[in-house]
Protein backbone atom coordinates (compact mmCIF):
# COMPACT_ATOMS: atom_id res chain seq x y z
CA UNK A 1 85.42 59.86 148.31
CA UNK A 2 86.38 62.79 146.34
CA UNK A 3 83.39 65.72 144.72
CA UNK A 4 83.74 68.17 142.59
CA UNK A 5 82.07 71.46 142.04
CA UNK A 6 82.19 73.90 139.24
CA UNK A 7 80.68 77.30 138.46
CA UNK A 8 81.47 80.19 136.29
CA UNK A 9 80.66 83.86 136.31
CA UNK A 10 81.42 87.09 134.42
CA UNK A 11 83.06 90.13 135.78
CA UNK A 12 83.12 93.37 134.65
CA UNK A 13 86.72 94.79 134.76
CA UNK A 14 89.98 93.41 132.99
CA UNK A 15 91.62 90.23 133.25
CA UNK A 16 94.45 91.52 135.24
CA UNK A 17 92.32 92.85 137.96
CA UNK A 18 90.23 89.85 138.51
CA UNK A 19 92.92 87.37 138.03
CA UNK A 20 95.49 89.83 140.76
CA UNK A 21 92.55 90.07 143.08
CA UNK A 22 92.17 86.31 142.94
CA UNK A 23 95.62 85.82 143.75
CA UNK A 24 95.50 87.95 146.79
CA UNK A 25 94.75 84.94 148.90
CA UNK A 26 94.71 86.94 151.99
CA UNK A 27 92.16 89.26 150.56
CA UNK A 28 89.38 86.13 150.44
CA UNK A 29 87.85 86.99 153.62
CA UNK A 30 86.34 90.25 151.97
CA UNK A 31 84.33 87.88 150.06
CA UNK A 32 84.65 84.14 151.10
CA UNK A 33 81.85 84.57 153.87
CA UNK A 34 83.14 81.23 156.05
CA UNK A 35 87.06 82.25 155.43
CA UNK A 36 88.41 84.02 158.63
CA UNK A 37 91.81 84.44 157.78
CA UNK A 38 94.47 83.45 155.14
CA UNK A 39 97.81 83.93 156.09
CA UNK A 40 100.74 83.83 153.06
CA UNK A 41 103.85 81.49 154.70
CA UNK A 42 105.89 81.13 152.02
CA UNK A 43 105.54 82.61 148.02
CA UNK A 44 104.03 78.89 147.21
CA UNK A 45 102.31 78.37 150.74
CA UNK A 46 99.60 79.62 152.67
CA UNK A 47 97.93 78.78 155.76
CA UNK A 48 93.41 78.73 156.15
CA UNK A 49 91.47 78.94 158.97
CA UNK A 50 87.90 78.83 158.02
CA UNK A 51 84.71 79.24 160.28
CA UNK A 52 83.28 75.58 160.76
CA UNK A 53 79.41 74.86 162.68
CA UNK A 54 78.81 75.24 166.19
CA UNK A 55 81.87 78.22 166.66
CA UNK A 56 84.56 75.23 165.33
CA UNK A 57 87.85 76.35 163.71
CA UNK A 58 89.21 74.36 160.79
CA UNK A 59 92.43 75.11 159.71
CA UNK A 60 94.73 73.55 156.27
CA UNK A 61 97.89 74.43 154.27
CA UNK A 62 97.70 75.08 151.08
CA UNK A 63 100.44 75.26 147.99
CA UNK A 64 99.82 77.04 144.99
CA UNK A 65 100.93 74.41 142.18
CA UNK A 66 100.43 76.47 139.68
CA UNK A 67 100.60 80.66 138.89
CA UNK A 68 100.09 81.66 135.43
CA UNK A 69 99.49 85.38 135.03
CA UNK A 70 95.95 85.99 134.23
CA UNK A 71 95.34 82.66 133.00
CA UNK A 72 95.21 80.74 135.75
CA UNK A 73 95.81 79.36 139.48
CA UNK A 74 95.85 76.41 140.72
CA UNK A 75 96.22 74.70 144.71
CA UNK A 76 96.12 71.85 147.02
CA UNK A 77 96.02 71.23 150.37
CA UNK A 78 99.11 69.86 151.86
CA UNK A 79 98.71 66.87 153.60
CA UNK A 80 97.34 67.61 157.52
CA UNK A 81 96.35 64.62 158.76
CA UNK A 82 91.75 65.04 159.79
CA UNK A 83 91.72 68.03 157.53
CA UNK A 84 90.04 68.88 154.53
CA UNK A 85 91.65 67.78 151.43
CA UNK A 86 91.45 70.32 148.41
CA UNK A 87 92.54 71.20 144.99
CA UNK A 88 91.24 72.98 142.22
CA UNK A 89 92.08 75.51 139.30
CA UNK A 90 90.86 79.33 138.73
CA UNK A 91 90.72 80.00 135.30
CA UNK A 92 90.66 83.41 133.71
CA UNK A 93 89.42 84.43 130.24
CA UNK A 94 89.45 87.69 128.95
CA UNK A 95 86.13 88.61 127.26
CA UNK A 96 85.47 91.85 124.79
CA UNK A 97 83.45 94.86 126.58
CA UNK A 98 86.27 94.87 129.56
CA UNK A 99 84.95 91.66 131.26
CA UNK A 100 86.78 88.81 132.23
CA UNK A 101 85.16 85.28 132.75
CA UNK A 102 86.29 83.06 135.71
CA UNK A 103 85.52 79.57 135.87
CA UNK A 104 86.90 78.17 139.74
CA UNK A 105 86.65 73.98 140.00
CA UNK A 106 87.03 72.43 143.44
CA UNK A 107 87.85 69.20 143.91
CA UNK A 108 87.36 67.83 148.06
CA UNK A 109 87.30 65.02 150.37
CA UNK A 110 86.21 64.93 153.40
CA UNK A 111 87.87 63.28 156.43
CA UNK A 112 86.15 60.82 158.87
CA UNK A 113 85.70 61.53 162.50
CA UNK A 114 84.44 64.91 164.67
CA UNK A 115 86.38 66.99 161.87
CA UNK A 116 84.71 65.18 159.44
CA UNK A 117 81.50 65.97 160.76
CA UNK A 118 81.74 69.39 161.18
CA UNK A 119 83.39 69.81 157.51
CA UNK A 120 80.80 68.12 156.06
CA UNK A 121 78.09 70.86 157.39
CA UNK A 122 80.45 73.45 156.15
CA UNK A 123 80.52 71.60 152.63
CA UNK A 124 76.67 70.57 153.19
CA UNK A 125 76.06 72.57 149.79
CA UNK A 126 79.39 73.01 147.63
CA UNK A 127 77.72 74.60 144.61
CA UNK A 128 75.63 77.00 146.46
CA UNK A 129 78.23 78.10 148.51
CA UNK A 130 80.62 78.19 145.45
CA UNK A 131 77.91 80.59 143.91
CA UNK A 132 77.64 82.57 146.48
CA UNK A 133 81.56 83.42 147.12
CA UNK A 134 81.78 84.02 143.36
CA UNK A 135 78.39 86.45 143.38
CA UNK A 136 80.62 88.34 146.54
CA UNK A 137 84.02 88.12 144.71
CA UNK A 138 82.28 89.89 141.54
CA UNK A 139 80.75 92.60 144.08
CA UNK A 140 84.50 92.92 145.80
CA UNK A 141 85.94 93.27 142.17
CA UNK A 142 83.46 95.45 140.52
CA UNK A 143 82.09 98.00 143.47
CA UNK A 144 85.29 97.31 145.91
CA UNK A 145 83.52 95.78 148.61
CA UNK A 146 81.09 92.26 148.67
C-alpha cells in the first residue's frame, strides 16, 4: 500500500536559494533530523542512509527524474529489494516580499518483514515529521543553520 503526505511552507529568501539549497541533496542532514548521510553517485543518482529505531541503518538509491531550475524536483527510489519505496516532487514558487513557497509531496510504501518494521516506526508519523524537516529546512535557509 502506497501514502502520501503533503505540506507547504514559506521561506523568506529568493527562489533560487531555496530551490539550490534543496537540490543540495547532500546538504539534508543539516536539517533532515533522521538523514545521516546522502552521498551524490552519479549527476541523476544518489545514495541514503537514514537513522532507523533501535540504532538500525536503512539505506536506498535514489534518481532524480526530474530538475527544473527553481521550479521544481522530483525523485524515486530505485528499486532495492526490502527497502523503502519513494517518490515525490518539490515545488518552488516565487512569492512577492523575497519569499519563496515550497510545497514537498511524498509518496511511500513500506516493505514487509524486519525492514518493514523498523521503517514503519521511522514513518510512524509522515506529516509530522514532514513538518518538522520543512520548519528545520526554513531555519537552515533563512538563519544558515536548523
Amino acid at each position: 500500500m502506497t501514502d502520501r503526505v503533503t505540506k507547504s511552507i514559506i521561506v523568506k529568501g529568493d527562489v533560487s536559494k531555496a530551490f539550490n539549497t534543496w537540490a543540495d541533496f547532500e546538504s539534508f542532514p543539516y536539517f533532515m533530523k533522521y538523514v545521516n548521510k546522502v552521498t551524490k553517485t552519479s549527476p541523476r543518482t544518489s545514495h541514503w542512509e537514514v537513522a532507523g529505531p533501535l540504532g538500525m541503518k536503512l539505506e536506498w538509491d535514489a534518481e532524480t527524474t526530474r530538475m527544473d531550475h527553481n521550479k521544481r524536483i522530483a525523485w524515486n527510489t530505485k528499486d532495492r529489494e526490502g527497502t523503502i519505496t519513494t517518490s515525490g516532487d518539490v515545488v518552488f514558487s516565487e512569492l512577492p516580499d523575497n519569499q519563496t513557497h515550497i510545497t514537498v509531496t511524498m509518496n511511500y510504501s513500506i516493505p514487509g518483514g524486519k525492514v518493514g518494521e523498523a521503517v514503519a516506526q521511522l514513518f510512524s508519523d509522515p506529516n509530522a515529521r514532514l513538518e518538522e524537516d520543512l520548519r528545520n529546512y526554513k531555519a537552515y535557509v533563512e538563519n544558515g543553520s536548523a
